[in-house]
Protein backbone atom coordinates (compact mmCIF):
# COMPACT_ATOMS: atom_id res chain seq x y z
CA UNK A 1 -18.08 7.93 -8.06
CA UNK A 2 -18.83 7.53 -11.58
CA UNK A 3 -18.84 3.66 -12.96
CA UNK A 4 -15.83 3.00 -14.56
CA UNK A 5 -15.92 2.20 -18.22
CA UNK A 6 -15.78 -1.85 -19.05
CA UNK A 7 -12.15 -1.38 -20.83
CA UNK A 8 -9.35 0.63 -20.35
CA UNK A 9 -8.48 1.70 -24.08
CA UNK A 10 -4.76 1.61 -23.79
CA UNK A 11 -2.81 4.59 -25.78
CA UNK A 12 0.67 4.80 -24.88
CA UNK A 13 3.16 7.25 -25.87
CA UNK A 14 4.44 6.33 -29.55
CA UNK A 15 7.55 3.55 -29.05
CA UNK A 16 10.03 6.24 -30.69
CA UNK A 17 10.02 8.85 -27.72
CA UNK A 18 10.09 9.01 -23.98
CA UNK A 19 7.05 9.01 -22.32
CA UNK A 20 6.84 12.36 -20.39
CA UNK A 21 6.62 11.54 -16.76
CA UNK A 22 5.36 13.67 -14.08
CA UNK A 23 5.93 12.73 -10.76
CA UNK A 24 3.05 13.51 -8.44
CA UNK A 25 3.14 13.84 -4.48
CA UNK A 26 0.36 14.79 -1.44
CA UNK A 27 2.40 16.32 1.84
CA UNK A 28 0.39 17.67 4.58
CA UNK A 29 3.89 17.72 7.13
CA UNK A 30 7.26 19.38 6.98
CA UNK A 31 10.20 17.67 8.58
CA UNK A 32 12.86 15.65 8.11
CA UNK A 33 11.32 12.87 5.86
CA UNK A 34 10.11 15.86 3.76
CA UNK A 35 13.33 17.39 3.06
CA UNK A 36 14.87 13.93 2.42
CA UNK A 37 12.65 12.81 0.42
CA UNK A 38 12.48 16.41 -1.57
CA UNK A 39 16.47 16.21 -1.74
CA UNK A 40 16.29 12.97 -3.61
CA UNK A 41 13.53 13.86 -6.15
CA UNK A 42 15.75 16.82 -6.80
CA UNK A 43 18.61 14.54 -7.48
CA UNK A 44 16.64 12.56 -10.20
CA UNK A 45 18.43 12.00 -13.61
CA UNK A 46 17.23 12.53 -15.78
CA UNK A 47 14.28 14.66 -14.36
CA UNK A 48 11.10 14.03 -14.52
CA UNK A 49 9.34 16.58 -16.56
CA UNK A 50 7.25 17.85 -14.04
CA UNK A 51 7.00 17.52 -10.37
CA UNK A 52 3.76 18.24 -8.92
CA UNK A 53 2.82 18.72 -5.11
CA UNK A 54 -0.33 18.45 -3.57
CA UNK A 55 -0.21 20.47 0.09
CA UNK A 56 -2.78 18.55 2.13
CA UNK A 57 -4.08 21.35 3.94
CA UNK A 58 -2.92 24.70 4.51
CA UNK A 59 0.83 24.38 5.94
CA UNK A 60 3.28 27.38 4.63
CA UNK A 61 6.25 25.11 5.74
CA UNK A 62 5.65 22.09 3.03
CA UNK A 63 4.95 25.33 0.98
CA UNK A 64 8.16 26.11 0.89
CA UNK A 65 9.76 23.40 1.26
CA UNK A 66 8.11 21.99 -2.23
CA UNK A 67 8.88 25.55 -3.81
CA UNK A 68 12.29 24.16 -3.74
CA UNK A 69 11.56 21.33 -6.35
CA UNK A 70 9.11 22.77 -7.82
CA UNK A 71 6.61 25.49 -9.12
CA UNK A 72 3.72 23.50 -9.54
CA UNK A 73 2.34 23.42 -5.71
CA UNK A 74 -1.46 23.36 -5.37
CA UNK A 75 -3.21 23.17 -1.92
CA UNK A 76 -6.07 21.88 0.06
CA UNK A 77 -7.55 24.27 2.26
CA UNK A 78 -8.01 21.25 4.79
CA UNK A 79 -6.34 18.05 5.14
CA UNK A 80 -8.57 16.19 3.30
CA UNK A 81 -6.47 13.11 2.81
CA UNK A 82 -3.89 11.66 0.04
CA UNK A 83 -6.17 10.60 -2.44
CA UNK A 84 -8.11 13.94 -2.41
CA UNK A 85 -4.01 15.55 -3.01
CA UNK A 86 -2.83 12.93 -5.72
CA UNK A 87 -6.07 13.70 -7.78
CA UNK A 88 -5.73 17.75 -7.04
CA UNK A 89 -1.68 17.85 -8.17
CA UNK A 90 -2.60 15.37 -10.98
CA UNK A 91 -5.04 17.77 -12.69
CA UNK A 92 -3.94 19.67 -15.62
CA UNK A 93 -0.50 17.43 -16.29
CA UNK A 94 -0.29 16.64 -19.92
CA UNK A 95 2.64 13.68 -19.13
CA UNK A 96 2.19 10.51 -20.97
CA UNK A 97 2.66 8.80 -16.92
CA UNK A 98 2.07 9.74 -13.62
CA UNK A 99 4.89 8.42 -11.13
CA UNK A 100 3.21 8.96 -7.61
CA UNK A 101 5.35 9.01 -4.66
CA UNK A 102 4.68 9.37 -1.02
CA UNK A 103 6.25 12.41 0.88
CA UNK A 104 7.95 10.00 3.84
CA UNK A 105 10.27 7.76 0.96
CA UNK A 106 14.12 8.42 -0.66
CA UNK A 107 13.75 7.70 -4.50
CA UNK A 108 16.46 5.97 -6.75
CA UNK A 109 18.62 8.66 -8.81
CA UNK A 110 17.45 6.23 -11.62
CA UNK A 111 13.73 5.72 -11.21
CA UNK A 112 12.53 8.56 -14.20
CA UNK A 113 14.96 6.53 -16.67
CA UNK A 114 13.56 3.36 -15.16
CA UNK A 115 10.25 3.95 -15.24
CA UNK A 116 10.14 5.44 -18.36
CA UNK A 117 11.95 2.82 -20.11
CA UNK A 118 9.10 0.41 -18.92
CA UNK A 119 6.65 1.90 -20.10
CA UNK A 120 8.12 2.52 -23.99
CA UNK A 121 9.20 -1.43 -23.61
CA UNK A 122 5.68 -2.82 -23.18
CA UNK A 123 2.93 -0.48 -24.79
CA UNK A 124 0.47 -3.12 -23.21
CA UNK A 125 1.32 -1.61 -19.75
CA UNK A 126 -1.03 0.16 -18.07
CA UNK A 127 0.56 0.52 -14.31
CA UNK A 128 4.13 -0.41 -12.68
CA UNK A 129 4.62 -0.43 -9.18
CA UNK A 130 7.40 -1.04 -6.77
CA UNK A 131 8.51 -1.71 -3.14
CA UNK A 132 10.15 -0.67 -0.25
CA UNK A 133 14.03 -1.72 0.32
CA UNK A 134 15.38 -3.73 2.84
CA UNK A 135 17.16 -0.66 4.42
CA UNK A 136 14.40 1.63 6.18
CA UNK A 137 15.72 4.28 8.03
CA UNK A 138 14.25 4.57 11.55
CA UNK A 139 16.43 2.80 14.04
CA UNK A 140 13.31 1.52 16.49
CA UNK A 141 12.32 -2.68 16.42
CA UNK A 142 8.82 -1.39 14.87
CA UNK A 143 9.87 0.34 11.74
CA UNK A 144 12.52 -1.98 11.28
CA UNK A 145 10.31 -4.74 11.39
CA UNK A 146 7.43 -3.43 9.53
CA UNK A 147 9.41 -2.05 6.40
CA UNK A 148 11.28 -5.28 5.90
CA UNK A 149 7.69 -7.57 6.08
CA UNK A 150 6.29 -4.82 3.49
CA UNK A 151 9.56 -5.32 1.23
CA UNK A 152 9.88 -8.99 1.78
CA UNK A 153 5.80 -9.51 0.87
CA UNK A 154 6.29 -7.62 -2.13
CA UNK A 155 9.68 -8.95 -3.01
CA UNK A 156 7.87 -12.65 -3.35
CA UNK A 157 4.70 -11.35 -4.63
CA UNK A 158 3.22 -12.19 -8.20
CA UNK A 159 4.33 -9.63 -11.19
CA UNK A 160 1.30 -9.58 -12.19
CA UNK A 161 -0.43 -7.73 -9.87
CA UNK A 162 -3.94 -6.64 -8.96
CA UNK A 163 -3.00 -3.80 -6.58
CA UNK A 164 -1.64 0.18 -7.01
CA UNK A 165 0.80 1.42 -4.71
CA UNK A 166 0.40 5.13 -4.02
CA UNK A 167 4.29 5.10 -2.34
CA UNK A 168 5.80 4.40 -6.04
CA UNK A 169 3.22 3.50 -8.64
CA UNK A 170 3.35 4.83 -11.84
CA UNK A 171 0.07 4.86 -14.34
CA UNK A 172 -0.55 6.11 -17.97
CA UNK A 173 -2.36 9.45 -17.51
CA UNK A 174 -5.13 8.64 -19.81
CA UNK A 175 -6.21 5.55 -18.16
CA UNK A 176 -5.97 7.45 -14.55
CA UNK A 177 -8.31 10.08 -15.90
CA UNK A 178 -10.89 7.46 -17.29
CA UNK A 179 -11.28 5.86 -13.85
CA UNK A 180 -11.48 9.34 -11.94
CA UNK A 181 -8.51 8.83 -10.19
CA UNK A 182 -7.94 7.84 -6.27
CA UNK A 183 -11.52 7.51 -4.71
CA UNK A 184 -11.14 10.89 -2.38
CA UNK A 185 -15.10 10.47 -1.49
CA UNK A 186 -14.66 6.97 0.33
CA UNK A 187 -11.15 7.53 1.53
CA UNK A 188 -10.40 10.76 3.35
CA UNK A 189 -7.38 9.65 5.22
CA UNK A 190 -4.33 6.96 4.39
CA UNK A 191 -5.94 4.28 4.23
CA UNK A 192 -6.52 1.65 0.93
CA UNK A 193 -6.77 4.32 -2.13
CA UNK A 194 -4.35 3.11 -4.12
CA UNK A 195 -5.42 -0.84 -3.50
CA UNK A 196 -9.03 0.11 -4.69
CA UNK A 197 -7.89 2.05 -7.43
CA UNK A 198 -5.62 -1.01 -8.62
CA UNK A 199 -8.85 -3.29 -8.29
CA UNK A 200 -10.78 -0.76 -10.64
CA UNK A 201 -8.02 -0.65 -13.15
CA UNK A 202 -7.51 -4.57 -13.13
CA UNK A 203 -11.84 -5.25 -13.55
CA UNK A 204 -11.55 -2.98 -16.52
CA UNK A 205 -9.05 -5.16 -18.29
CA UNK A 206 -5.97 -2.99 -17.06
CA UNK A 207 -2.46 -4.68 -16.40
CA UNK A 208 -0.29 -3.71 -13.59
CA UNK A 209 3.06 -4.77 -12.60
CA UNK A 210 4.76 -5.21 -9.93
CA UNK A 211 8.99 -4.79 -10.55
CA UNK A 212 10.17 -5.89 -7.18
CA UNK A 213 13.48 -4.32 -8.57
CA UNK A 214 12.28 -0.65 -8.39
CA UNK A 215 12.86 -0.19 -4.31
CA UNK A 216 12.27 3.13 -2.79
CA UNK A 217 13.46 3.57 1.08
CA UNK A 218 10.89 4.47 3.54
CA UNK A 219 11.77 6.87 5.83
CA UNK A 220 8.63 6.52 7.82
CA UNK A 221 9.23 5.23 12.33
CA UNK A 222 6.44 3.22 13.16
CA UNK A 223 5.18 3.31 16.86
CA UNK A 224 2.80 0.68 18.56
CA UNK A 225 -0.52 2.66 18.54
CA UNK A 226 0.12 4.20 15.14
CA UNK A 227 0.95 0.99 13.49
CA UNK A 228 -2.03 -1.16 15.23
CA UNK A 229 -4.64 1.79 14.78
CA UNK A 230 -3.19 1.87 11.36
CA UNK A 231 -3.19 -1.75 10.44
CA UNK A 232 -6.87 -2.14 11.40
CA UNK A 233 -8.79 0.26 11.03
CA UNK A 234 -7.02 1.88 7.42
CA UNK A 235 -5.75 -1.28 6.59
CA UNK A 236 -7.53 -4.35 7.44
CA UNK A 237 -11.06 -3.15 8.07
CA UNK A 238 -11.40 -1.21 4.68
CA UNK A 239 -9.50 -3.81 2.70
CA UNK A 240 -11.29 -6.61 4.13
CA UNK A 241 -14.67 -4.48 2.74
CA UNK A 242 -13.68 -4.49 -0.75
CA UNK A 243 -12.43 -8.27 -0.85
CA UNK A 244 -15.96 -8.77 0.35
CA UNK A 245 -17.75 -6.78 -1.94
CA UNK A 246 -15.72 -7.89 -5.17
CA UNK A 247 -16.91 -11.38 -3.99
CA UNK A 248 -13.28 -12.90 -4.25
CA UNK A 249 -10.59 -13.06 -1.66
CA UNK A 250 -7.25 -11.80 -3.14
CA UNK A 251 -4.73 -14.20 -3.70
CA UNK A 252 -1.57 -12.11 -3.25
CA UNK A 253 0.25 -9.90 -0.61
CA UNK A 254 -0.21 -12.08 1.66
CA UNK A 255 -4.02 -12.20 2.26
CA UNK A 256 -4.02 -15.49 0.00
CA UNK A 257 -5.02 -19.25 1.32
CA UNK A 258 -1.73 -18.53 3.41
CA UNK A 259 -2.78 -16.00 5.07
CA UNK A 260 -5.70 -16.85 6.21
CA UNK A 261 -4.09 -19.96 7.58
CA UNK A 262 -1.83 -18.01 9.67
CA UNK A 263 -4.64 -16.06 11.12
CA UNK A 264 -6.43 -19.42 11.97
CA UNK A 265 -3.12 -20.71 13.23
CA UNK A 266 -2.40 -17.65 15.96
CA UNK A 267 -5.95 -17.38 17.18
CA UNK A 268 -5.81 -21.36 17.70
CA UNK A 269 -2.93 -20.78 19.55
CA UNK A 270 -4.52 -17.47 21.63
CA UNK A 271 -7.22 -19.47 22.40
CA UNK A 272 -5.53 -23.02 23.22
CA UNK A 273 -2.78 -20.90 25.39
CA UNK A 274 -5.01 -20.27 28.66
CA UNK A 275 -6.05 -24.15 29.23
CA UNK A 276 -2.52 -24.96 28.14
CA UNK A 277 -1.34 -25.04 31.48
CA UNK A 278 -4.11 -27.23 32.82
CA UNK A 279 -5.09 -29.17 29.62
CA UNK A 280 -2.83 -32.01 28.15
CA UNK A 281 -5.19 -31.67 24.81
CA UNK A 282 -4.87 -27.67 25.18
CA UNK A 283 -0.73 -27.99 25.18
CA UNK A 284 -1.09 -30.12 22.02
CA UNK A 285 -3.64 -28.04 20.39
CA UNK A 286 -1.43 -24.91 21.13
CA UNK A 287 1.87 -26.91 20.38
CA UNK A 288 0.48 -28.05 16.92
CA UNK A 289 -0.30 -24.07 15.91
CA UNK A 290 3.30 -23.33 17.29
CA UNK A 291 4.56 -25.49 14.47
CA UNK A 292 2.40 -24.28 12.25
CA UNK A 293 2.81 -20.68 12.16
CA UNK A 294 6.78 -21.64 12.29
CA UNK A 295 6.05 -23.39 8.93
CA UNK A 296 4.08 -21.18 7.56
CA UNK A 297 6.71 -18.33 8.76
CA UNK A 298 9.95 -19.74 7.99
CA UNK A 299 10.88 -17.97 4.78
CA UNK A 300 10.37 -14.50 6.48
CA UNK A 301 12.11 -15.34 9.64
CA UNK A 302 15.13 -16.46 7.37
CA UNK A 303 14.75 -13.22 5.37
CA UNK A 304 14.49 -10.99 8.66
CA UNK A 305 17.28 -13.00 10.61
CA UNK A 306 19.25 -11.47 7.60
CA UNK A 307 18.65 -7.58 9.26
CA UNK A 308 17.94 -8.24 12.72
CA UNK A 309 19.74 -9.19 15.87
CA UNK A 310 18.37 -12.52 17.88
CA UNK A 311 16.30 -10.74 20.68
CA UNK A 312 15.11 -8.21 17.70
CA UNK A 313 13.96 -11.19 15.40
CA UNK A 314 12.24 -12.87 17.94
CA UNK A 315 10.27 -9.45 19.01
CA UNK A 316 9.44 -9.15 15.12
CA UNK A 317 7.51 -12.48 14.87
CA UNK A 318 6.23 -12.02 18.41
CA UNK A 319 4.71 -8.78 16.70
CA UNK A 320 3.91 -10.80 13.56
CA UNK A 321 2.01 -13.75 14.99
CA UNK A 322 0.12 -10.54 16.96
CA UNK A 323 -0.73 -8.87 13.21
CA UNK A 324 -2.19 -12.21 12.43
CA UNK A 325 -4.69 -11.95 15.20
CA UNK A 326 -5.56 -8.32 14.67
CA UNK A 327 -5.77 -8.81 10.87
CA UNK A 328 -8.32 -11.19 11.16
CA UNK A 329 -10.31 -9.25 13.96
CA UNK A 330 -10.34 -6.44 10.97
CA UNK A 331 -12.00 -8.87 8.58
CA UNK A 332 -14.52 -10.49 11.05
CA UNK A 333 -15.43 -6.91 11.61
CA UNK A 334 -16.03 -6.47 7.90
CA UNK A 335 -17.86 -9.99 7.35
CA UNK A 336 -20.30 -8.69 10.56
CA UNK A 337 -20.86 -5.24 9.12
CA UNK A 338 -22.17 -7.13 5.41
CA UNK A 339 -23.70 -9.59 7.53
CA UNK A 340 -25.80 -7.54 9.63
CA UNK A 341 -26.44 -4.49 6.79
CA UNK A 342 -28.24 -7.98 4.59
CA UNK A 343 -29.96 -8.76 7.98
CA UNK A 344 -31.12 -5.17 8.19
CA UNK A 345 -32.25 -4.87 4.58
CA UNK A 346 -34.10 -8.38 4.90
CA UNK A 347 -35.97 -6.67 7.95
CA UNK A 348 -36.98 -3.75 6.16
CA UNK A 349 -38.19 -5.52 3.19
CA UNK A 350 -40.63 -7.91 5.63
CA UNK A 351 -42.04 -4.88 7.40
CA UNK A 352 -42.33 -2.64 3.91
């Protein structure tokens, strides 16, 4: 991708109007979630003045299922992923902001007027995101669990952010366009678009913030293998990479100082567990990162005990303490992929 400028030159809509605000959206599935979610961008008031759909790939039903919002539908002729779809429907809008949205969440009747109103109150404002509510839809211990982490982590997150968030992030148009928009080369599935994108926007002197107020619902149901495979390789792998190669571990969302003790903490206690049973040093050793990730837990275990039933809160933080191991397999994996492409480049300099 081209290098981004140095600066974002900030030029927001003049403070006597409201912005225009065009609410863009990649769908590559028809369902359910769709139609929900379509139902409650229709119900927006006031309306956005455009809605524009990206069809990831060539599926007639999201066709028409989007022709029911909208007339501005656009299409991939293959899935080529959501940052390939939120560029491709952002083309050719001349709204002051974009307001992205994924396809799988129910939007507030308010957010246009909310969003909107942000933007004319602060013309330093480059980007506003939100987060998920505590109220997901899907029934099942997974979704329940994951949704309310996600909203919890963002709910005690810093307003000033660092980060996009493709699921509701708005972003002057202008300043969108002068970075290129989602990087669609590097990321041609979900995976961390919108994070890198937030990065680029913050190194160029962009500010984003995060309203923990704006909540959208997520209508998404986790299952095991979709949330691990998703987790690691679209989550922690790739974010892990571009930590690495900014040269500063982020500070926020929960991949602070934290963070990485709770990852030291659970594979202390994988580790410590086997011997425990043989090993009066091994039980204390595993005892002491018990307490630990308790500590280090508690505020989220009060939050979830909130939502869940006993046996489900338990299974949660079982689940948790497991996303702590798994998160920091994903960035070993990155630190040995930088570590052995600087071995490989040393090697090729010697025998050059």
């Amino acid at each position: 991708m081209p290098t981004p400028s140095p600066a974002v030159v900030d030029t927001p809509a003049p403070p006597d109007r409201r912005p225009r605000i065009a609410v863009v959206m990649p769908a590559h599935r028809a369902g359910p979630e769709l139609d929900m979610c379509l139902a409650h961008l229709h119900a927006l008031d006031p309306a956005p003045d455009e809605i524009r759909i990206a069809v990831d790939g060539a599926n007639s039903a999201v066709v028409h299922a989007a022709a029911r919002v909208t007339n501005r539908i656009v299409t991939l002729p293959q899935q080529s992923g959501p940052a390939a779809a939120r560029n491709l429907a952002a083309s050719g809008s001349s709204a002051d902001v974009l307001l992205f949205v994924d396809a799988d969440v129910a939007v507030p009747r308010d957010l246009v007027a909310r969003v909107a109103a942000a933007f004319s109150d602060d013309p330093t404002l480059d980007a506003l995101v939100g987060s998920y509510d505590a109220a997901p839809t899907a029934p099942n211990l997974l979704s329940q669990y994951k949704n309310l982490q996600h909203h919890y982590t963002h709910q005690h997150a810093s307003e000033d952010a660092q980060t996009f968030w493709g699921a509701c992030g708005a972003i002057r148009r202008q300043i969108f366009e002068s970075l290129d928009g989602f990087d669609a080369e590097r990321y041609r599935h979900p995976s961390v678009e919108d994070i890198e994108l937030g990065y680029r926007l913050h190194a160029a002197g962009g500010r984003i913030r995060l309203d923990p107020s704006i909540q959208v619902t997520h209508l998404k149901t986790w299952r095991a293998w979709d949330l691990l495979r998703t987790e690691v390789l679209r989550r922690a792998i790739p974010w892990s990479r571009l930590m690495l190669e900014r040269g500063e571990l982020q500070s926020d969302l929960g991949v602070g100082a934290a963070g990485r003790a709770r990852v030291g903490a659970a594979w202390v206690l994988t580790l410590s567990a086997p011997a425990a049973l043989r090993s009066r040093q091994a039980r204390r050793i595993a005892a002491a990162a018990v307490l630990a990730l308790v500590g280090l837990d508690w505020q989220l275990a009060r939050f979830l005990s909130a939502h869940l039933s006993p046996t489900r809160l338990a299974a949660s933080l079982a689940w948790h303490w497991f996303a702590h191991l798994y998160s920091g397999v994903g960035f070993a994996w990155a630190v040995g992929e930088r570590l052995w492409g600087a071995t490989q480049s040393t090697s090729g300099r010697r025998s050059g």
